[in-house]
C-alpha atoms as a PDB file:
ATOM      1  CA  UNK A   1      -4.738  94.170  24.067  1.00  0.00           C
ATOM      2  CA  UNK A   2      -5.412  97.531  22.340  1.00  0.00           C
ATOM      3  CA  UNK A   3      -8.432  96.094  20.332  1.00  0.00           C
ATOM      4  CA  UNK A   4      -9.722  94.566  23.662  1.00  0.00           C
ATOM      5  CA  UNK A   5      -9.767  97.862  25.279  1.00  0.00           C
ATOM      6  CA  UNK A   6     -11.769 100.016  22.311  1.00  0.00           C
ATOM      7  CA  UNK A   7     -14.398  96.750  22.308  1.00  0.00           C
ATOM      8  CA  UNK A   8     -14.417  97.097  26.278  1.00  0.00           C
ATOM      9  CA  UNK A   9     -14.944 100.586  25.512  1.00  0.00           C
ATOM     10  CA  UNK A  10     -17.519 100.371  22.725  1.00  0.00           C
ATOM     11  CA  UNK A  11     -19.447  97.848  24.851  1.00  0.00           C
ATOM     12  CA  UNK A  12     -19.633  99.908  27.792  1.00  0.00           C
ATOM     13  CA  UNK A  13     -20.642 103.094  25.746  1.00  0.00           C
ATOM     14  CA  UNK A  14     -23.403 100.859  24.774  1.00  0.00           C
ATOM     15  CA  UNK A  15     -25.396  99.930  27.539  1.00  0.00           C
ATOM     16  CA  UNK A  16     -24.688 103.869  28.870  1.00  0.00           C
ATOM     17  CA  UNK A  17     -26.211 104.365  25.577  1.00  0.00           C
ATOM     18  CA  UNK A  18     -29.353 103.483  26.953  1.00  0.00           C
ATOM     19  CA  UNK A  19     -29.390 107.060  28.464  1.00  0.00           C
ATOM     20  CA  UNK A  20     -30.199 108.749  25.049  1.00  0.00           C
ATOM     21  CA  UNK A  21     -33.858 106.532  25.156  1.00  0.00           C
ATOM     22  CA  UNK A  22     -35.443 108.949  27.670  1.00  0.00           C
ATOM     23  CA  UNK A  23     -36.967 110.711  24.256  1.00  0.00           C
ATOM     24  CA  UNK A  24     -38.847 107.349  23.933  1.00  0.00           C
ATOM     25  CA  UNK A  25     -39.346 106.600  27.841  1.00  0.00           C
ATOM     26  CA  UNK A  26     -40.302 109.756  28.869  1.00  0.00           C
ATOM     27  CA  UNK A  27     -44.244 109.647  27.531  1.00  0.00           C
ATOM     28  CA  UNK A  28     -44.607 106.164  29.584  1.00  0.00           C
ATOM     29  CA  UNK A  29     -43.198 107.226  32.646  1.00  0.00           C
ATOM     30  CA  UNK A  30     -44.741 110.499  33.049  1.00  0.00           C
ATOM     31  CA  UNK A  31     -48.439 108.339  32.142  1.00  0.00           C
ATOM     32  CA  UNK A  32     -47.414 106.190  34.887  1.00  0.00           C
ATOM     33  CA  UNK A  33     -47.169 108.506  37.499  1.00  0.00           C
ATOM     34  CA  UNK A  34     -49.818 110.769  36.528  1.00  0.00           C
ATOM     35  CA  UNK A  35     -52.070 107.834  36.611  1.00  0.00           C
ATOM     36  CA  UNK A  36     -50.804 105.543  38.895  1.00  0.00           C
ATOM     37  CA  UNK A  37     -48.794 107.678  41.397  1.00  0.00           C
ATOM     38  CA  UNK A  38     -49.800 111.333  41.716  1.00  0.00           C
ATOM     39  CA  UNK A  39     -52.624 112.239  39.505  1.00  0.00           C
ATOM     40  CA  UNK A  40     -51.679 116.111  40.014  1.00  0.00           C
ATOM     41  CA  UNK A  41     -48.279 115.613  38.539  1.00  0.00           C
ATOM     42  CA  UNK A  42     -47.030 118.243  35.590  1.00  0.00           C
ATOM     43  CA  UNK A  43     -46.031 116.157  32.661  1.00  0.00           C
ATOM     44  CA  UNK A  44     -43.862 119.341  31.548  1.00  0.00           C
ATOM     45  CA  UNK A  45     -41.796 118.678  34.579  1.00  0.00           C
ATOM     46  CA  UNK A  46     -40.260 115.569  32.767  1.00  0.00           C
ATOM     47  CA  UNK A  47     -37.661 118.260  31.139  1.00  0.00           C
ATOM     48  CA  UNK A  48     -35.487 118.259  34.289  1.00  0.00           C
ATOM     49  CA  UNK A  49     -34.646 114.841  33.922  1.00  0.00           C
ATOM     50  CA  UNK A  50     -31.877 115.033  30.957  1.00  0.00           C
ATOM     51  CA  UNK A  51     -31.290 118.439  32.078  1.00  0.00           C
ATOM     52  CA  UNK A  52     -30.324 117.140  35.228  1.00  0.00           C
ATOM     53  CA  UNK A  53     -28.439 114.239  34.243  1.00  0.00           C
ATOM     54  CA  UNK A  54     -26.266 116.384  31.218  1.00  0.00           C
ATOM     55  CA  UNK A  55     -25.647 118.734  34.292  1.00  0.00           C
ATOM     56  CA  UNK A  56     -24.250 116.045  37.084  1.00  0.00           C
ATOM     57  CA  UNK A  57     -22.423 114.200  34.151  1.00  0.00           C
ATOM     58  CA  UNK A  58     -20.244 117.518  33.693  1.00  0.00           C
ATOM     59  CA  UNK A  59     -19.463 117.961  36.963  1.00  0.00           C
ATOM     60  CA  UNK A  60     -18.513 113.783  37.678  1.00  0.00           C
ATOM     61  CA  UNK A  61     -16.657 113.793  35.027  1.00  0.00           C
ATOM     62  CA  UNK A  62     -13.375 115.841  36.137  1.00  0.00           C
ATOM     63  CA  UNK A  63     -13.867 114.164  39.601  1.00  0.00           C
ATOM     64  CA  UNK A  64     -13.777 110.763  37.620  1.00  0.00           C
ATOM     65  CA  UNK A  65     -10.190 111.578  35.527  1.00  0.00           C
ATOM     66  CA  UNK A  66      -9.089 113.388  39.237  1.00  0.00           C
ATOM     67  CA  UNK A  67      -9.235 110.041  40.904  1.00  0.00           C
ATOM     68  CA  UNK A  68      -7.561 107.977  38.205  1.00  0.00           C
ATOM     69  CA  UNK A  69      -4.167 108.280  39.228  1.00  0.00           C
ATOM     70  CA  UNK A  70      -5.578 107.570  43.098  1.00  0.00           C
ATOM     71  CA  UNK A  71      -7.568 104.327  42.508  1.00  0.00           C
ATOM     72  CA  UNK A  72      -7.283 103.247  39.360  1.00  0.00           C
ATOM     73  CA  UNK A  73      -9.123 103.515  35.736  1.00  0.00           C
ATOM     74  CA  UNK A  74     -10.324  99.629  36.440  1.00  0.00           C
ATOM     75  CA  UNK A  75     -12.077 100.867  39.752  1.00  0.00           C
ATOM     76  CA  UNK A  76     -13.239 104.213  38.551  1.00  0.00           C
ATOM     77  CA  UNK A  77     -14.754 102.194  35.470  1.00  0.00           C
ATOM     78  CA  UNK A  78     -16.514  99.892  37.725  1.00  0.00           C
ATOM     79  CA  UNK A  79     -18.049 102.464  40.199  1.00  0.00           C
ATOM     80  CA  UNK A  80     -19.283 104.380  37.475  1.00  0.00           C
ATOM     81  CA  UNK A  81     -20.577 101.606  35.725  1.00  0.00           C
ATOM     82  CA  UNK A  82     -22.448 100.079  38.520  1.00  0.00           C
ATOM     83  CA  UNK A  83     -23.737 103.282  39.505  1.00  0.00           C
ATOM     84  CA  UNK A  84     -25.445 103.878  36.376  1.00  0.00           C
ATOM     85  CA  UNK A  85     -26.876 100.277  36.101  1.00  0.00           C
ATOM     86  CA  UNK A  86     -27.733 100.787  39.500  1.00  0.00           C
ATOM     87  CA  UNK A  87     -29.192 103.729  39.205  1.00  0.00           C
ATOM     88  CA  UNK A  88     -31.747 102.012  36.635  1.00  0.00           C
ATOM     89  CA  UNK A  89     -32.610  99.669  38.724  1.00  0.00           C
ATOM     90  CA  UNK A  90     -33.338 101.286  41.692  1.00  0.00           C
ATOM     91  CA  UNK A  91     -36.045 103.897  39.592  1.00  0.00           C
ATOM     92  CA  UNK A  92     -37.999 100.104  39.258  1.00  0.00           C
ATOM     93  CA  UNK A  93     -38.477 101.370  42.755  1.00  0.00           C
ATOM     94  CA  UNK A  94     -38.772 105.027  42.813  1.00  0.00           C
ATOM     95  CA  UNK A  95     -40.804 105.529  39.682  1.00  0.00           C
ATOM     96  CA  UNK A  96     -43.868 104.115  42.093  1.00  0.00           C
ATOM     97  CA  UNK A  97     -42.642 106.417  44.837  1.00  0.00           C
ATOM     98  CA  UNK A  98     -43.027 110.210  42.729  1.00  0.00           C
ATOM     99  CA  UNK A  99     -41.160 112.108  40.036  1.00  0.00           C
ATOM    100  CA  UNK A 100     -38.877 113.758  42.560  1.00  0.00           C
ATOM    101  CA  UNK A 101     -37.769 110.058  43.392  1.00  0.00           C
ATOM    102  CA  UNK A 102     -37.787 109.473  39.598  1.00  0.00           C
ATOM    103  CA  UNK A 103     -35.148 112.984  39.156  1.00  0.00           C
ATOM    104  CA  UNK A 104     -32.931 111.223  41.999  1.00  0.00           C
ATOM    105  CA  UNK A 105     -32.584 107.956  40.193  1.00  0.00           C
ATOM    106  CA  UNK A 106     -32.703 108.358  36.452  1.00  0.00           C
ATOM    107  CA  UNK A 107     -30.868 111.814  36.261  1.00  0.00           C
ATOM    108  CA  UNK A 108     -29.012 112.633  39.383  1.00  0.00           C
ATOM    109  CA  UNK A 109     -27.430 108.934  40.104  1.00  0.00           C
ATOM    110  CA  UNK A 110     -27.300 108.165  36.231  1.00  0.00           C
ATOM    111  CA  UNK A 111     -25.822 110.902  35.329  1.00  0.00           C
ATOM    112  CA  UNK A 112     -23.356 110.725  38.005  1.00  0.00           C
ATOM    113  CA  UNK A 113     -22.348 106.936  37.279  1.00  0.00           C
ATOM    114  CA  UNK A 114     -22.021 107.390  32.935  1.00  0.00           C
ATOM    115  CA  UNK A 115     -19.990 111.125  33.555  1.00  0.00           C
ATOM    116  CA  UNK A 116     -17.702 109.159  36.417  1.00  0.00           C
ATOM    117  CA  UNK A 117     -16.300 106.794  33.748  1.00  0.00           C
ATOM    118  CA  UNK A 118     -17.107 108.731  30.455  1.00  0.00           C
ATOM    119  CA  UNK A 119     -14.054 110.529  29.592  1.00  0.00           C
ATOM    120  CA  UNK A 120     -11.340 107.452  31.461  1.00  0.00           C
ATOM    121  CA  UNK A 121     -12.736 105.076  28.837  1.00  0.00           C
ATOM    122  CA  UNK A 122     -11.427 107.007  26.053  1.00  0.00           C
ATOM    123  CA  UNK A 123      -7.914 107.664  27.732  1.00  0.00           C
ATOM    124  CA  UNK A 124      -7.583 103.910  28.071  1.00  0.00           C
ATOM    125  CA  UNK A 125      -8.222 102.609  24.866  1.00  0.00           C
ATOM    126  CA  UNK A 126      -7.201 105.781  23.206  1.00  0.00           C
ATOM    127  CA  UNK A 127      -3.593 105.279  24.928  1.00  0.00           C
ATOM    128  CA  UNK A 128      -2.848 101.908  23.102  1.00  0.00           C
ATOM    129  CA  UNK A 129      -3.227 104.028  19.572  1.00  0.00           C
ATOM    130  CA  UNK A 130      -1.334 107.619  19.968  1.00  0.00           C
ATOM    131  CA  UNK A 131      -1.561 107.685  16.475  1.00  0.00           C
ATOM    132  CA  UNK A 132      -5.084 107.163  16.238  1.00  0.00           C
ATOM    133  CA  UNK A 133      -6.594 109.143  18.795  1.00  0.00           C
ATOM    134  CA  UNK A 134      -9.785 110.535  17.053  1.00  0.00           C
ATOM    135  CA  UNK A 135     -10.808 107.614  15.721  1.00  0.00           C
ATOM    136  CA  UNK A 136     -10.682 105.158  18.787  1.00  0.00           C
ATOM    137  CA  UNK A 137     -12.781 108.299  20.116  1.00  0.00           C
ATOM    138  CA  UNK A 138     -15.008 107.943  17.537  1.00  0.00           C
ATOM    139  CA  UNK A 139     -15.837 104.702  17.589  1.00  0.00           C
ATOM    140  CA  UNK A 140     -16.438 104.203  20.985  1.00  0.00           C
ATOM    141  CA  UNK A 141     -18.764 107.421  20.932  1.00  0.00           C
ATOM    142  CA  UNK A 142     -20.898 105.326  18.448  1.00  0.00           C
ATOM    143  CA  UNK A 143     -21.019 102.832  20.915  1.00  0.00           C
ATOM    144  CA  UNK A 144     -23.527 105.237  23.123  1.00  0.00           C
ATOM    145  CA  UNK A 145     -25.141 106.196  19.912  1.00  0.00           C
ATOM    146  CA  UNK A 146     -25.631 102.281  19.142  1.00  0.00           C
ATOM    147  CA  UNK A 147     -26.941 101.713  22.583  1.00  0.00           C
ATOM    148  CA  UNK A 148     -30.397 104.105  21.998  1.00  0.00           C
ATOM    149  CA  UNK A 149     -30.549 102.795  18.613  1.00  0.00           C
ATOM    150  CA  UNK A 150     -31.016  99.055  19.761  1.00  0.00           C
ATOM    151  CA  UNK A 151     -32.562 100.335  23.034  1.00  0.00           C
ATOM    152  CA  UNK A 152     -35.547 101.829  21.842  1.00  0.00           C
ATOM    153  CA  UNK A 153     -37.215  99.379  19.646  1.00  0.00           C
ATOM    154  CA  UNK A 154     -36.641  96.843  22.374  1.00  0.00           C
ATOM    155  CA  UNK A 155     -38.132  99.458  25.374  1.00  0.00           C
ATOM    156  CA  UNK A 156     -41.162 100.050  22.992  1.00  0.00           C
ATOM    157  CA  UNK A 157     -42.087  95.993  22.156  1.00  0.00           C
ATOM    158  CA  UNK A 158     -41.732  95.514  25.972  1.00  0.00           C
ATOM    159  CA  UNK A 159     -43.988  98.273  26.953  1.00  0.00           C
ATOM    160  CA  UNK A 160     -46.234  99.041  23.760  1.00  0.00           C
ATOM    161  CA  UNK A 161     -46.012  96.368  21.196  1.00  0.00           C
ATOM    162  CA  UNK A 162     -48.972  97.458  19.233  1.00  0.00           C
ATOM    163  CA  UNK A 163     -47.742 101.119  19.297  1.00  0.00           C
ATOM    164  CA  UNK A 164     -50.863 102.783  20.927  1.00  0.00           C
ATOM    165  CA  UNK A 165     -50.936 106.478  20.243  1.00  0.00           C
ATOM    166  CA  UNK A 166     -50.621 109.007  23.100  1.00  0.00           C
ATOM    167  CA  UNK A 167     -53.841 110.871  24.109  1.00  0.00           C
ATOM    168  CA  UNK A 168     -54.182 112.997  21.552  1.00  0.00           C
ATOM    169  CA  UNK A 169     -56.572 115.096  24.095  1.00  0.00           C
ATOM    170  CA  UNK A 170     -53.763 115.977  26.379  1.00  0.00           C
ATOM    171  CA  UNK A 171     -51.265 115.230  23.543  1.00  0.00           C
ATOM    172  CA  UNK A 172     -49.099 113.530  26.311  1.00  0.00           C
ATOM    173  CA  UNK A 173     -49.925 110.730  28.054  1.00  0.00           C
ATOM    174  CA  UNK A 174     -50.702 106.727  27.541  1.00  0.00           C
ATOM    175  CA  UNK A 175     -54.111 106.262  28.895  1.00  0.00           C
ATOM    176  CA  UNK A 176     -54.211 102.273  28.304  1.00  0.00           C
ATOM    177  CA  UNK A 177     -53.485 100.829  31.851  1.00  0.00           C
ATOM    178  CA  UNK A 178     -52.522  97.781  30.269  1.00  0.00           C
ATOM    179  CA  UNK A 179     -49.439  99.151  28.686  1.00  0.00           C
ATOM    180  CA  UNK A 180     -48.584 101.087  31.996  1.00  0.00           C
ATOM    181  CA  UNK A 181     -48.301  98.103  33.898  1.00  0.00           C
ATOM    182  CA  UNK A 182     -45.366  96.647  32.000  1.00  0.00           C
ATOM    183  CA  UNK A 183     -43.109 100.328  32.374  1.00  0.00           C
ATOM    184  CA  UNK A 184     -42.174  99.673  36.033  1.00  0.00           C
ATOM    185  CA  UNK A 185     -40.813  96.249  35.330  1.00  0.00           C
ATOM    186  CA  UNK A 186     -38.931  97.610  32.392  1.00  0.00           C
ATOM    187  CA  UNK A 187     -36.109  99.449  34.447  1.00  0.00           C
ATOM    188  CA  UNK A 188     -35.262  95.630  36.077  1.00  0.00           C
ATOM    189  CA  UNK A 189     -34.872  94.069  32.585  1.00  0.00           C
ATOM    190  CA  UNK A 190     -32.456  96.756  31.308  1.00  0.00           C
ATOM    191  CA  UNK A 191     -28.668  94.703  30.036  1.00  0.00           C
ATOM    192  CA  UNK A 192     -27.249  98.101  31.432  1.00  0.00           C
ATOM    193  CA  UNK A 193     -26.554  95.680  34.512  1.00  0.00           C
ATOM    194  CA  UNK A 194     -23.865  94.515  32.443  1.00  0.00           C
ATOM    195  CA  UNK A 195     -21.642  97.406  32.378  1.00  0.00           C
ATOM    196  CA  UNK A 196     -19.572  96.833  35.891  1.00  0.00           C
ATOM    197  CA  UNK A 197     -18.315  93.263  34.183  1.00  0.00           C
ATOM    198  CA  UNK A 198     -17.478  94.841  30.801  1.00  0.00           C
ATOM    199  CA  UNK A 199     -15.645  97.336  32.995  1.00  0.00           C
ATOM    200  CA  UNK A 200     -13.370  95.051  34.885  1.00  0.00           C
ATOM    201  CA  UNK A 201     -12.448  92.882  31.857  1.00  0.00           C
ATOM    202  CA  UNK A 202     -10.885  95.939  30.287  1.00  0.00           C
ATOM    203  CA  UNK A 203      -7.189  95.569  29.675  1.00  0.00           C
ATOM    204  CA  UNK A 204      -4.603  98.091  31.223  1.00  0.00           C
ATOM    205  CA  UNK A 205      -3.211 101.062  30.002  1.00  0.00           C
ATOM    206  CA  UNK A 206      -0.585 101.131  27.226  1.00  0.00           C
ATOM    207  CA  UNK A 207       3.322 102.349  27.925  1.00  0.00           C
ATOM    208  CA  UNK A 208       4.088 105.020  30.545  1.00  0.00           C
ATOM    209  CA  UNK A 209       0.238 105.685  31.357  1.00  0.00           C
ATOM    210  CA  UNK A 210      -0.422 102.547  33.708  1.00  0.00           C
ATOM    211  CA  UNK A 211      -2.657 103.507  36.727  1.00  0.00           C
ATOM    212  CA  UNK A 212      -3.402 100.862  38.643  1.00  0.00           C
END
């Protein structure tokens, strides 16, 4: 049961690994709003989004392990979880709607839904191995690191197989409509949808720490 939770845990690091792409993402969706959305739109804005999310992931995070022993770590799992694959989704919508829409889905909700459940996953598989704290830690931290590693490649053959340079006269955009068509669609293909089912699959606690 103890192995089952740190794979639960290492597979559900993994598709909120997909958070540490935005390096990669970022070029195409700021080219798709600035072309396709609001032409007058500040690429430098496109900072705010990690900022944003790294900021509402700190503050979900003690509201996550402060409703543990309420509701359970199955059910706090599963809301964050769906919240962040959710959250993914729904900017399929909102990146044709404005970057402000954009902020609310990819940084504010994200960020929310990966911080809500971040820290709980360690305490569950972590509690099966007292011994062994750091590295059950460890290795489901390289679980998130996995996810952008196996992300990326796969975000850039969907939207730019032939790896078209940016403008080099602005230095920060896409200008081939034909690869901007495909970045909208790309937030409904993401396997980050998965995460809620990894979630409730994940055995319960070991010894005295069993929350519901």
């Amino acid at each position: 049961m103890g192995i089952l939770s740190v794979i639960g845990g290492v597979l559900i690091h993994f598709t909120y690994g997909h958070f540490y792409t935005i390096g990669n993402l970022i070029t195409y969706i700021t080219s798709y709003i600035k072309q396709k959305v609001d032409p007058d739109f500040n690429t430098g804005s496109a900072v705010w989004i990690s900022a944003i999310a790294l900021a509402v992931q700190g503050i979900s995070m003690p509201l996550g392990g402060a409703l543990l022993p309420k509701i359970g770590y199955r059910a706090v799992v599963i809301i964050g979880s769906a919240i962040n694959s959710g959250s993914v989704l729904l900017t399929y919508i909102t990146i044709q709607k404005g970057f402000a829409y954009v902020v609310l889905s990819y940084a504010v909700l994200l960020g929310f839904g990966f911080g809500f459940s971040y820290a709980v996953i360690f305490s569950v598989a972590a509690s099966w191995f007292p011994a062994r704290r750091g590295l059950i830690v460890g290795i489901i931290v390289g679980g998130f690191g996995l996810g952008a590693l196996v992300f990326t490649p796969i975000q850039t053959a969907f939207i730019n197989p032939n790896n078209v340079a940016i403008n080099q006269t602005t230095g920060q955009s896409i200008s081939v409509p034909k690869l901007l068509v495909t970045v909208s669609p790309l937030f409904l293909s993401h396997i980050v949808s998965l995460g809620p089912l990894f979630g409730g699959c994940l055995p319960d606690k070991c010894n005295t720490f069993r929350f519901r």
